[in-house]
C-alpha atoms as a PDB file:
ATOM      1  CA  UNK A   1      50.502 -35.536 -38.356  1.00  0.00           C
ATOM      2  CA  UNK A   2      47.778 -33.332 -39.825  1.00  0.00           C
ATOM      3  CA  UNK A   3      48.035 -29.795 -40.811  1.00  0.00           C
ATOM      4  CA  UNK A   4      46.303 -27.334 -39.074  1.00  0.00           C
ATOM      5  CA  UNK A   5      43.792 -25.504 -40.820  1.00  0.00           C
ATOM      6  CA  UNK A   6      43.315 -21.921 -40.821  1.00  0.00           C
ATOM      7  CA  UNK A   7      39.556 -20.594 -39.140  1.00  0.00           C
ATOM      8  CA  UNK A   8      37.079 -19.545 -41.474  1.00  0.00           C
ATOM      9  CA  UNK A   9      34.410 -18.085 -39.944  1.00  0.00           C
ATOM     10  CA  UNK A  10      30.927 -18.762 -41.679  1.00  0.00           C
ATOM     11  CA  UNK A  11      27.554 -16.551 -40.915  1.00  0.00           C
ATOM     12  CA  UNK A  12      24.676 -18.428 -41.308  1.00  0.00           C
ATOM     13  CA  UNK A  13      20.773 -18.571 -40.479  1.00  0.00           C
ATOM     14  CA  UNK A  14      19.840 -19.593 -37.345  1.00  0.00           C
ATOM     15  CA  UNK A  15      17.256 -21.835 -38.594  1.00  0.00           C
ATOM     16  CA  UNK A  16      20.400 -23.400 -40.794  1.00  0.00           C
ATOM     17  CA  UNK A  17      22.436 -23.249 -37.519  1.00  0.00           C
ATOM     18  CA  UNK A  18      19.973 -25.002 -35.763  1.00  0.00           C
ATOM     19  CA  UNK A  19      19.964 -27.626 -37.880  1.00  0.00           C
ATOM     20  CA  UNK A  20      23.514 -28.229 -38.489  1.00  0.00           C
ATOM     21  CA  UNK A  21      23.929 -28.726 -34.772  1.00  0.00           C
ATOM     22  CA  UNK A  22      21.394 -31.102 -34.782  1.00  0.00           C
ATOM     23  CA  UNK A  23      22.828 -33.072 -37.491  1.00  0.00           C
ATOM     24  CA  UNK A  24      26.143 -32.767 -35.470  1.00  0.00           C
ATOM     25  CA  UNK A  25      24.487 -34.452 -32.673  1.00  0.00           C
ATOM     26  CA  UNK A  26      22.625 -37.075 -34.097  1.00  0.00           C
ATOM     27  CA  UNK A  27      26.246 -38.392 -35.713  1.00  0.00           C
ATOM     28  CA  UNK A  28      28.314 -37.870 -32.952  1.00  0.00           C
ATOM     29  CA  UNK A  29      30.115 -35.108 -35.036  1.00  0.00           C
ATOM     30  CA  UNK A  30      31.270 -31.853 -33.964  1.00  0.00           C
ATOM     31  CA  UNK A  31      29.820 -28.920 -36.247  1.00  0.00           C
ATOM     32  CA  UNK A  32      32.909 -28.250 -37.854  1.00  0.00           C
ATOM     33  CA  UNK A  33      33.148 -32.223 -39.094  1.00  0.00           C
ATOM     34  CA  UNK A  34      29.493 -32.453 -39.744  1.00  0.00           C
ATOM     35  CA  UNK A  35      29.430 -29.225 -42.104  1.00  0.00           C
ATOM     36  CA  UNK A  36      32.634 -30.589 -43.536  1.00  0.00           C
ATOM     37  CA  UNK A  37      30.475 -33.926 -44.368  1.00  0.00           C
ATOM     38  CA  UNK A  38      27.521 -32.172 -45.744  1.00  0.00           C
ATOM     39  CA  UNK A  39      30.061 -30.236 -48.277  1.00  0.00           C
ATOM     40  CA  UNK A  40      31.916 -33.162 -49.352  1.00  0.00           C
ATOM     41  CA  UNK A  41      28.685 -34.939 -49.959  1.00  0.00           C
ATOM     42  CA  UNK A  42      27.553 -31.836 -51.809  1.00  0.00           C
ATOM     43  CA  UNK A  43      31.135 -31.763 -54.037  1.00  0.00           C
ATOM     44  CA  UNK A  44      30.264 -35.621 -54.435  1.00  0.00           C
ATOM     45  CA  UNK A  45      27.135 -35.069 -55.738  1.00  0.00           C
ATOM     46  CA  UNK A  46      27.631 -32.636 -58.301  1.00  0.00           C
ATOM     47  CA  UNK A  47      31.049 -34.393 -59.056  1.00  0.00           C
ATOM     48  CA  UNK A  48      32.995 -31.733 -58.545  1.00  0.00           C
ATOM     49  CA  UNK A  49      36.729 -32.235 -58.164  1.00  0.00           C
ATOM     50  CA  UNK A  50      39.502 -29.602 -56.476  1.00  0.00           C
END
């Protein structure tokens, strides 16, 4: 079973907003997995490790 996560709220631009939920969308993704993608690809791409 997973653990449940805590909220974190997150302001952002619309325009940014916008185009996270489109992202979401085209990937069959909710927003919260599709910005969780988009950061783990960042982390992966700088090759950062926590």
């Amino acid at each position: 079973m997973s653990k449940q996560q805590k909220p974190f709220p997150v302001r952002m631009d619309a325009e940014v907003k916008q185009w996270v939920e489109a992202q979401a969308k085209a990937n069959a993704r909710s927003m919260n997995a599709e910005i969780n993608r988009l950061l783990k690809s960042a982390m992966k791409a700088t090759g950062k490790k926590f």
